[in-house]
PDB file of N, CA and C in Angstrom:
ATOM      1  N   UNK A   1     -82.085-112.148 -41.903  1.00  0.00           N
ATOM      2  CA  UNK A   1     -81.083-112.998 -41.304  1.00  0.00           C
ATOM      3  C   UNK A   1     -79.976-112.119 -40.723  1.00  0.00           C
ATOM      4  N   UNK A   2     -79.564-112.512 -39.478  1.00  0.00           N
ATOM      5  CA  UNK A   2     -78.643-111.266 -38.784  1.00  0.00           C
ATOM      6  C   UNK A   2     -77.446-112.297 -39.139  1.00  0.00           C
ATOM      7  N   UNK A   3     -76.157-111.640 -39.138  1.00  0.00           N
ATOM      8  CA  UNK A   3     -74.735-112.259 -39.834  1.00  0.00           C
ATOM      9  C   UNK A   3     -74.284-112.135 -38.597  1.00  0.00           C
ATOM     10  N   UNK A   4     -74.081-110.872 -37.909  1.00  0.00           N
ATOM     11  CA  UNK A   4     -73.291-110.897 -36.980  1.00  0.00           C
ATOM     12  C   UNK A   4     -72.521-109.396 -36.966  1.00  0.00           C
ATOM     13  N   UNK A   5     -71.786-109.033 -35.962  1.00  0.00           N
ATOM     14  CA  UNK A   5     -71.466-107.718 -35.943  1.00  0.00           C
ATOM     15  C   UNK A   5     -70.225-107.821 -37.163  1.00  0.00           C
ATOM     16  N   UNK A   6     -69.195-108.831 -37.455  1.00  0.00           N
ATOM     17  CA  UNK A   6     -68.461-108.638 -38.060  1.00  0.00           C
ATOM     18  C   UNK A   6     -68.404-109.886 -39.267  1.00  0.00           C
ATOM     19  N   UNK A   7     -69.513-109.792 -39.718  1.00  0.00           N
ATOM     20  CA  UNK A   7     -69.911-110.334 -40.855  1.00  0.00           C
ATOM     21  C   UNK A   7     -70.596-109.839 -41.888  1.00  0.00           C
ATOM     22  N   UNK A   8     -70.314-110.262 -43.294  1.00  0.00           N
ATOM     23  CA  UNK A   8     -70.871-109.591 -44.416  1.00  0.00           C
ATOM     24  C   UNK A   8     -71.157-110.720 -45.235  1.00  0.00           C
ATOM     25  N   UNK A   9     -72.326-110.367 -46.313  1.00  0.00           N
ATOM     26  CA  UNK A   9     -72.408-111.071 -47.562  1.00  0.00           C
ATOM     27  C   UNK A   9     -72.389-110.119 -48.376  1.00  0.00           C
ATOM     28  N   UNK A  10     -71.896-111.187 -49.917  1.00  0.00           N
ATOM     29  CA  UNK A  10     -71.748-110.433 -50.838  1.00  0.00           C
ATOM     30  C   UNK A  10     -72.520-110.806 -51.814  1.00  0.00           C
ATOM     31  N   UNK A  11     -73.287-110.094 -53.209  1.00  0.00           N
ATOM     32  CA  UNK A  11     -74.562-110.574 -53.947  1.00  0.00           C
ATOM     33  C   UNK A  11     -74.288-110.431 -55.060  1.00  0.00           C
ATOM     34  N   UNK A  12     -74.197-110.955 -56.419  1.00  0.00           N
ATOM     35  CA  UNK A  12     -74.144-110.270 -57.778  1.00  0.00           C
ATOM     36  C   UNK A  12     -75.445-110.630 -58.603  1.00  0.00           C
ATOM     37  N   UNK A  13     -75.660-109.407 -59.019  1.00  0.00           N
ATOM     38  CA  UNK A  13     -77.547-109.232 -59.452  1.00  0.00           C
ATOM     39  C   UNK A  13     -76.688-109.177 -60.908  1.00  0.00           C
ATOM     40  N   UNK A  14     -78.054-110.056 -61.887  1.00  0.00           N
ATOM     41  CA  UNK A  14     -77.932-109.765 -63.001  1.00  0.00           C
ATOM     42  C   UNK A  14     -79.370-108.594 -63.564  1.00  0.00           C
ATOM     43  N   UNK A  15     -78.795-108.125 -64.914  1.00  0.00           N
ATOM     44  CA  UNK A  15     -80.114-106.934 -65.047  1.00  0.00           C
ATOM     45  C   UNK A  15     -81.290-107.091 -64.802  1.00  0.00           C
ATOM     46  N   UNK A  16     -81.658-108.499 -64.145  1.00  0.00           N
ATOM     47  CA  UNK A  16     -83.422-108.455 -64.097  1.00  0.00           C
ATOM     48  C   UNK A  16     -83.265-108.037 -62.355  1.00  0.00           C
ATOM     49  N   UNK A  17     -82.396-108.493 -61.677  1.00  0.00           N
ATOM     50  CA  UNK A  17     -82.448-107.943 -60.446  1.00  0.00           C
ATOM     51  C   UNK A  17     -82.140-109.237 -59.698  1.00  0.00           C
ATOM     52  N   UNK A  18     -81.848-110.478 -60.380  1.00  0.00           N
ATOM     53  CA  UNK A  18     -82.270-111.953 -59.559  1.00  0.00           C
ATOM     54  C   UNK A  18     -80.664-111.803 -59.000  1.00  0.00           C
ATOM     55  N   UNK A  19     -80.001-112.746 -58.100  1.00  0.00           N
ATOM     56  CA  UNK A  19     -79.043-112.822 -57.355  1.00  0.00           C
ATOM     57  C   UNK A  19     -78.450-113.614 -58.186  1.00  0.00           C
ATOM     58  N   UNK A  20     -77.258-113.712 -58.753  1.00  0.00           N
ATOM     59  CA  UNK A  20     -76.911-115.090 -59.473  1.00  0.00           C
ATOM     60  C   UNK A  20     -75.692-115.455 -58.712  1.00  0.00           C
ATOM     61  N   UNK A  21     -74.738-114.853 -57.982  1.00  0.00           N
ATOM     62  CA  UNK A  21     -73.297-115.036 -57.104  1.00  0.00           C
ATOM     63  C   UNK A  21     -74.104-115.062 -55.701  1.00  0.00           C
ATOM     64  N   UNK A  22     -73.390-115.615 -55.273  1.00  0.00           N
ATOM     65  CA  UNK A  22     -73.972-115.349 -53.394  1.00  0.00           C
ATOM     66  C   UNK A  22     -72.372-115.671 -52.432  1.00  0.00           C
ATOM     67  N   UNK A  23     -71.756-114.649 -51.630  1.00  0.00           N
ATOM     68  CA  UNK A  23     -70.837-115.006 -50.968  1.00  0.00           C
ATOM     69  C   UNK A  23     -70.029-114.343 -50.092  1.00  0.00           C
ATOM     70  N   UNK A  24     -69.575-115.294 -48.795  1.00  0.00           N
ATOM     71  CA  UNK A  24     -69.339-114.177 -47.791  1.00  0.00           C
ATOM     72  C   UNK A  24     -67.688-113.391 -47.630  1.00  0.00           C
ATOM     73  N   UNK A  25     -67.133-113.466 -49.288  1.00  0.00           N
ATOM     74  CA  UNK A  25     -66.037-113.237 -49.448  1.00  0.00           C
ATOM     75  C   UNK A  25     -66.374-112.143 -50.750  1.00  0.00           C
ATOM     76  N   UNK A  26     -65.413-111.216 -50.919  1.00  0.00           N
ATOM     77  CA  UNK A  26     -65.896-110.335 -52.184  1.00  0.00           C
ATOM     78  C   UNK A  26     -65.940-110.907 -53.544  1.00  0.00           C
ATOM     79  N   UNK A  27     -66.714-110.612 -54.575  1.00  0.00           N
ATOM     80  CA  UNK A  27     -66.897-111.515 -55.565  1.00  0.00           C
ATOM     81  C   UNK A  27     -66.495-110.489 -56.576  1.00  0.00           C
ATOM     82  N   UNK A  28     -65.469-110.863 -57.634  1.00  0.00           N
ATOM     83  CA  UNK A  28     -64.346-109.819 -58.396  1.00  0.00           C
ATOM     84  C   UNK A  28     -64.765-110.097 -59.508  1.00  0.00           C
ATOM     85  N   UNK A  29     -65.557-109.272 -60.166  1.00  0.00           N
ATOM     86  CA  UNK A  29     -65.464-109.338 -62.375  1.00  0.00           C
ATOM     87  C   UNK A  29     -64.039-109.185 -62.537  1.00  0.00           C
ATOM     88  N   UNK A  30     -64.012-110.294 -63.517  1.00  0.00           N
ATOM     89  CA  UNK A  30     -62.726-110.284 -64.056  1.00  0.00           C
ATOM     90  C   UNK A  30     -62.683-110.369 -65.247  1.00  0.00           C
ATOM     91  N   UNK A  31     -61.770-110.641 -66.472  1.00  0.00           N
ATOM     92  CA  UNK A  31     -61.833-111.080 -67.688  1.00  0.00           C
ATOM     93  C   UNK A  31     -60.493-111.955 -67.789  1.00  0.00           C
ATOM     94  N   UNK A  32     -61.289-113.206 -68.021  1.00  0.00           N
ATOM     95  CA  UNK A  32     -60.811-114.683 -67.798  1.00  0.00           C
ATOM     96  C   UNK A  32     -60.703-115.321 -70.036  1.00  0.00           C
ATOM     97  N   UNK A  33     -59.491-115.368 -70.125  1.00  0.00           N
ATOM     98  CA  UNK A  33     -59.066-115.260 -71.508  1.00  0.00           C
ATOM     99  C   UNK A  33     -60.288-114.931 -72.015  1.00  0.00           C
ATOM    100  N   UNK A  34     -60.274-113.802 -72.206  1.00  0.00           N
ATOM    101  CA  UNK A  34     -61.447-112.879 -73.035  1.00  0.00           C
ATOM    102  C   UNK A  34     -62.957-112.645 -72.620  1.00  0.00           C
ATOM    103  N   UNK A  35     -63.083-113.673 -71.281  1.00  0.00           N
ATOM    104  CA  UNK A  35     -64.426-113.954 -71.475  1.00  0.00           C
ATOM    105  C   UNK A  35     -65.033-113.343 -70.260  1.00  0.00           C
ATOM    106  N   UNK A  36     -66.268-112.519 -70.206  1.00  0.00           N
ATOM    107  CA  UNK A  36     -66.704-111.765 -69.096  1.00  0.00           C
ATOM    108  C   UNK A  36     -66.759-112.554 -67.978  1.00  0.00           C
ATOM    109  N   UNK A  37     -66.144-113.038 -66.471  1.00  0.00           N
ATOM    110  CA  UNK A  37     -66.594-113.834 -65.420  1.00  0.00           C
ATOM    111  C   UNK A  37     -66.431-112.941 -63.929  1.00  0.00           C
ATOM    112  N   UNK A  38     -66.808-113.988 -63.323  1.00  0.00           N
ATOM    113  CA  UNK A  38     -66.454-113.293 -62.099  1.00  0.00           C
ATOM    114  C   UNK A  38     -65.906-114.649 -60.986  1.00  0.00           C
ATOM    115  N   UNK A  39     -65.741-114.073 -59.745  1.00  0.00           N
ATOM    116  CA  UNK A  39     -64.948-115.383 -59.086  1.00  0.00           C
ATOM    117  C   UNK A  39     -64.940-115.777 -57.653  1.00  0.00           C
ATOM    118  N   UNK A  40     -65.347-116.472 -57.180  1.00  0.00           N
ATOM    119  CA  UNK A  40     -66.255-116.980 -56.024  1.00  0.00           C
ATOM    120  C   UNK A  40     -64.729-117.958 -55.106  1.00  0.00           C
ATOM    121  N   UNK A  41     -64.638-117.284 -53.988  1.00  0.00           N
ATOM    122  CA  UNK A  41     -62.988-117.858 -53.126  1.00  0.00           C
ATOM    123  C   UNK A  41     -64.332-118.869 -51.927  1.00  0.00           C
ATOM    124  N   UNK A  42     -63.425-119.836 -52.260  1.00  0.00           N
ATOM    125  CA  UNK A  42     -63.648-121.134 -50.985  1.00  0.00           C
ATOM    126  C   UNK A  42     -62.700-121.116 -50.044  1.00  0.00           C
ATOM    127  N   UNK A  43     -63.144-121.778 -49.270  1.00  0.00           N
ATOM    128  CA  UNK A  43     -62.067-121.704 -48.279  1.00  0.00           C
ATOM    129  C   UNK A  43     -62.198-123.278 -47.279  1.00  0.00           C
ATOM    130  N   UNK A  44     -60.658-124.157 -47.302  1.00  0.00           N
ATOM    131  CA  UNK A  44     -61.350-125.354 -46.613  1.00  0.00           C
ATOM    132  C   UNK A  44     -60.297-125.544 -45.565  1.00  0.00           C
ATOM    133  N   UNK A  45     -60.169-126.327 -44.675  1.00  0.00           N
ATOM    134  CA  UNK A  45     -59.353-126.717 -43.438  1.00  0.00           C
ATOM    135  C   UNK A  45     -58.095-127.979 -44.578  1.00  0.00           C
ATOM    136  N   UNK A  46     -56.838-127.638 -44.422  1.00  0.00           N
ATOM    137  CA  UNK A  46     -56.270-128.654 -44.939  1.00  0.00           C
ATOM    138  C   UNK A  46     -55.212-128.961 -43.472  1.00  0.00           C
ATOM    139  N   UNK A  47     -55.200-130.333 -43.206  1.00  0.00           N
ATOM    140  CA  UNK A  47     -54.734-130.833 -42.079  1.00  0.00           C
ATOM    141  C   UNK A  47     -53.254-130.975 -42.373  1.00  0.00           C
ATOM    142  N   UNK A  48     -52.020-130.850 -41.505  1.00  0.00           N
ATOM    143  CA  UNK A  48     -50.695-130.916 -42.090  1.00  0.00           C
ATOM    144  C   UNK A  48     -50.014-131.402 -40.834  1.00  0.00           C
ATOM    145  N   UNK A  49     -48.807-131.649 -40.759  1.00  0.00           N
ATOM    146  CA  UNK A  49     -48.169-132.569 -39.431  1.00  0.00           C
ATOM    147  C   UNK A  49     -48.467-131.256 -38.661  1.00  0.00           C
ATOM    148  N   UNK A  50     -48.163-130.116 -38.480  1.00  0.00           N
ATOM    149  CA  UNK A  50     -48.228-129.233 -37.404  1.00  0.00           C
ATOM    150  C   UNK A  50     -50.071-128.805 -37.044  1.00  0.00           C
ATOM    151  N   UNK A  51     -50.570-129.466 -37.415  1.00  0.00           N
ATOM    152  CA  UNK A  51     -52.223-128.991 -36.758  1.00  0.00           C
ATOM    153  C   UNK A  51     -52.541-128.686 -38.602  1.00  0.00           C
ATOM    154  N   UNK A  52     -52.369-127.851 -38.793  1.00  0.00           N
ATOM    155  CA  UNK A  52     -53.218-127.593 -40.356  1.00  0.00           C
ATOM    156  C   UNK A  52     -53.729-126.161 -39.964  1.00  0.00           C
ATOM    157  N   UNK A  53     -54.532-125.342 -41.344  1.00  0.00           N
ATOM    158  CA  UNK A  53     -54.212-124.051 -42.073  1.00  0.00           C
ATOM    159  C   UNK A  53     -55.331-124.314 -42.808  1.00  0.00           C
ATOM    160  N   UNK A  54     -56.138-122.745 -42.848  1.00  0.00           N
ATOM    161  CA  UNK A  54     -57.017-122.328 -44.498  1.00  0.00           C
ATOM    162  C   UNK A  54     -56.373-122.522 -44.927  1.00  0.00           C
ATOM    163  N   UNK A  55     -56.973-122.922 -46.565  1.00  0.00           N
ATOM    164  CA  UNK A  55     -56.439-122.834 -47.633  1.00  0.00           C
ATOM    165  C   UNK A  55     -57.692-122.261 -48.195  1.00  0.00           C
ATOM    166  N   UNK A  56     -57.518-121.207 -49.578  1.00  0.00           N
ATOM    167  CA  UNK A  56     -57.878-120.815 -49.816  1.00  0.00           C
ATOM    168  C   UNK A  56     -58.197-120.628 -51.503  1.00  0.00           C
ATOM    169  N   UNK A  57     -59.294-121.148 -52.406  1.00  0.00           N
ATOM    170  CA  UNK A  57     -59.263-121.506 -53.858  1.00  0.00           C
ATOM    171  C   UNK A  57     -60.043-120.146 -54.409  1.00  0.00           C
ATOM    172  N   UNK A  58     -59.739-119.981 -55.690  1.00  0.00           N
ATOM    173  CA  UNK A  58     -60.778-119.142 -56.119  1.00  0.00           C
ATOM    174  C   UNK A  58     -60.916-119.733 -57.346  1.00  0.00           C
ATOM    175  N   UNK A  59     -62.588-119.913 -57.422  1.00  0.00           N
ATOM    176  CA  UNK A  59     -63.265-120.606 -59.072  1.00  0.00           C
ATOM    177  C   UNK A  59     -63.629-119.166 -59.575  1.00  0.00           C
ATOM    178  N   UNK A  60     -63.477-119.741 -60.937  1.00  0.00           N
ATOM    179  CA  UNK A  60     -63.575-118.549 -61.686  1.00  0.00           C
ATOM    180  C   UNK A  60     -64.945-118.852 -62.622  1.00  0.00           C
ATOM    181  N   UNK A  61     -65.938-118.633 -62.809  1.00  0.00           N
ATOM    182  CA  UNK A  61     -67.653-118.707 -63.475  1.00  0.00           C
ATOM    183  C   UNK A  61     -67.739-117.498 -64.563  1.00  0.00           C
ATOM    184  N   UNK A  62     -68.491-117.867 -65.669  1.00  0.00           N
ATOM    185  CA  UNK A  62     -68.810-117.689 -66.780  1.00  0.00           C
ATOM    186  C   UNK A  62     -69.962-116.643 -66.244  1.00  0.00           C
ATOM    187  N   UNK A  63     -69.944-114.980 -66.692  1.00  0.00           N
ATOM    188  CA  UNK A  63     -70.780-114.673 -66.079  1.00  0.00           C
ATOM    189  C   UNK A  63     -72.285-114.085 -66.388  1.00  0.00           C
ATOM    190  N   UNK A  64     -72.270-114.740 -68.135  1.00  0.00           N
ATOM    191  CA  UNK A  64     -73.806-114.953 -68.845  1.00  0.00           C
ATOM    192  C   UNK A  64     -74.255-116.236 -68.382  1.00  0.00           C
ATOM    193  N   UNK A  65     -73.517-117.274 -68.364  1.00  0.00           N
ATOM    194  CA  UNK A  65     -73.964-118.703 -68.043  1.00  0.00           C
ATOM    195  C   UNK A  65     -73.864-119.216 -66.768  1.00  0.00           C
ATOM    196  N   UNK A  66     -72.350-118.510 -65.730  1.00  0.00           N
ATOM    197  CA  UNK A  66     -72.761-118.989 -64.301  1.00  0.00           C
ATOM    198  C   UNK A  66     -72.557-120.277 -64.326  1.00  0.00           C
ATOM    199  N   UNK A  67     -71.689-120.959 -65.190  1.00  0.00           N
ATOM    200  CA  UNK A  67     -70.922-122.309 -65.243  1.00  0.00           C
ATOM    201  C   UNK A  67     -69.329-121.804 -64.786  1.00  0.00           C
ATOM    202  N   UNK A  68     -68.942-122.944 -64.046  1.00  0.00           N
ATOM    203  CA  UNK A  68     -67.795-122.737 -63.664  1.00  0.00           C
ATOM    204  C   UNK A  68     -66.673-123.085 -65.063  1.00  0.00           C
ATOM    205  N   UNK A  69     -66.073-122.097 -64.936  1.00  0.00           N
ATOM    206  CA  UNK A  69     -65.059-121.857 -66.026  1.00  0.00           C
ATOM    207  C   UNK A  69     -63.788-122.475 -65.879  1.00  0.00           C
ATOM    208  N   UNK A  70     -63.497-122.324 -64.533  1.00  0.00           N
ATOM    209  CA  UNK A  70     -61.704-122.503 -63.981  1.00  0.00           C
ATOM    210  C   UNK A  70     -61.859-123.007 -62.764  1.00  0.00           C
ATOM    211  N   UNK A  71     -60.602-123.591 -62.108  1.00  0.00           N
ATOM    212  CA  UNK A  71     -60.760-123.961 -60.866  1.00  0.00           C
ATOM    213  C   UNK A  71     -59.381-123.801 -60.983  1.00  0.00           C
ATOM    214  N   UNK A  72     -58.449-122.236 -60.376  1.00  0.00           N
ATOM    215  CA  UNK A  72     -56.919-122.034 -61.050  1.00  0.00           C
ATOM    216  C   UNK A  72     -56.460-122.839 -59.782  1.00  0.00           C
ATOM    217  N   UNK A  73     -55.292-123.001 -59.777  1.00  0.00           N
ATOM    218  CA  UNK A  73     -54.228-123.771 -58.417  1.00  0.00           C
ATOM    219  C   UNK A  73     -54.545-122.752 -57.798  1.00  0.00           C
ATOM    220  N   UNK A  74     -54.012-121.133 -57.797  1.00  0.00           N
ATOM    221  CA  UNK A  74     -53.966-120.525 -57.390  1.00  0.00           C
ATOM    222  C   UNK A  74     -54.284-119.392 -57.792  1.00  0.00           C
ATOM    223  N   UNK A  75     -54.800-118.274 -57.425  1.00  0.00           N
ATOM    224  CA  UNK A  75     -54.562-116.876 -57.748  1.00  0.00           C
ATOM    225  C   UNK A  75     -54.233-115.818 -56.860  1.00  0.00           C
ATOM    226  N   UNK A  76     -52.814-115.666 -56.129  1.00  0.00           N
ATOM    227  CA  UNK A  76     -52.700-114.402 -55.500  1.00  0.00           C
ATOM    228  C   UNK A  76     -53.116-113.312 -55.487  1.00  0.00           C
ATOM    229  N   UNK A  77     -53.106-112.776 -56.475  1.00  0.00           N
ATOM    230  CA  UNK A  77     -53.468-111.508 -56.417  1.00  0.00           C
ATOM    231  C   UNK A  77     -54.516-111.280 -58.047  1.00  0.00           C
ATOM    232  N   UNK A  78     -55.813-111.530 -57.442  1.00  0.00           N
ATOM    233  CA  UNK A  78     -57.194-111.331 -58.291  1.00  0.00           C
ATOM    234  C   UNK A  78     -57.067-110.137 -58.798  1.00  0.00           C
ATOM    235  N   UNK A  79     -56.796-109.029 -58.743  1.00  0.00           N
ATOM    236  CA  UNK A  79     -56.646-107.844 -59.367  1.00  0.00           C
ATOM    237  C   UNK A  79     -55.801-107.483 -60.904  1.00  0.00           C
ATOM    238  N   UNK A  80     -55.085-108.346 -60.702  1.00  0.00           N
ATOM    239  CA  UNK A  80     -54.337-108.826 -62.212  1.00  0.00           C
ATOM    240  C   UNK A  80     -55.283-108.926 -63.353  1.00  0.00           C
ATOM    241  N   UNK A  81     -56.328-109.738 -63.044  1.00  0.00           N
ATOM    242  CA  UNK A  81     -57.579-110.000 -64.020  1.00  0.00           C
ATOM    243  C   UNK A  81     -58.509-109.155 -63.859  1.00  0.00           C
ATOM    244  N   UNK A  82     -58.445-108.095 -63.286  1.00  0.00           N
ATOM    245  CA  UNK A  82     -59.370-107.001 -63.294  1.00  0.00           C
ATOM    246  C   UNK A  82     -59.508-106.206 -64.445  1.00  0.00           C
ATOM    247  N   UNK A  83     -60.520-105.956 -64.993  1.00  0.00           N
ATOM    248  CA  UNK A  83     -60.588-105.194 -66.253  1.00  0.00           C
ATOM    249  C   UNK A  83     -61.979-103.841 -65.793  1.00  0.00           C
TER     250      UNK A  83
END
């Protein structure tokens, strides 16, 4: 599948090799109150009186189980939870 000249995906393999994350934004291990995850950013059109703006979420997933863990308001700066 060709993306495009200025396009990327991003993949997170677990030890057997299978893909379990898939996304065209970087996908960050973190440690989410104690617990190994990682964290998958959406991105949707929110409409506002002046035309409307991305907005931008990041879920945070359990990353033995790959259940969504969190859905924070916000997280500026993902690196905070970097371990």
């Amino acid at each position: 599948m060709y993306l495009g000249p200025n396009e990327c995906k991003y993949y997170l393999y677990n030890p057997d090799g299978e893909v379990i994350a898939e996304s065209d934004r970087k996908i960050y291990l973190i440690s989410y109150d104690g617990n190994p995850c990682y964290t998958i950013t959406k991105q949707e059109w929110v409409e506002t009186a002046s035309g409307g703006h991305d907005q931008f979420y990041i879920d945070v997933y359990d990353l033995k189980t790959g259940e969504l863990v969190e859905v924070p308001e916000r997280i500026k700066d993902v690196t905070n939870y970097m371990k």
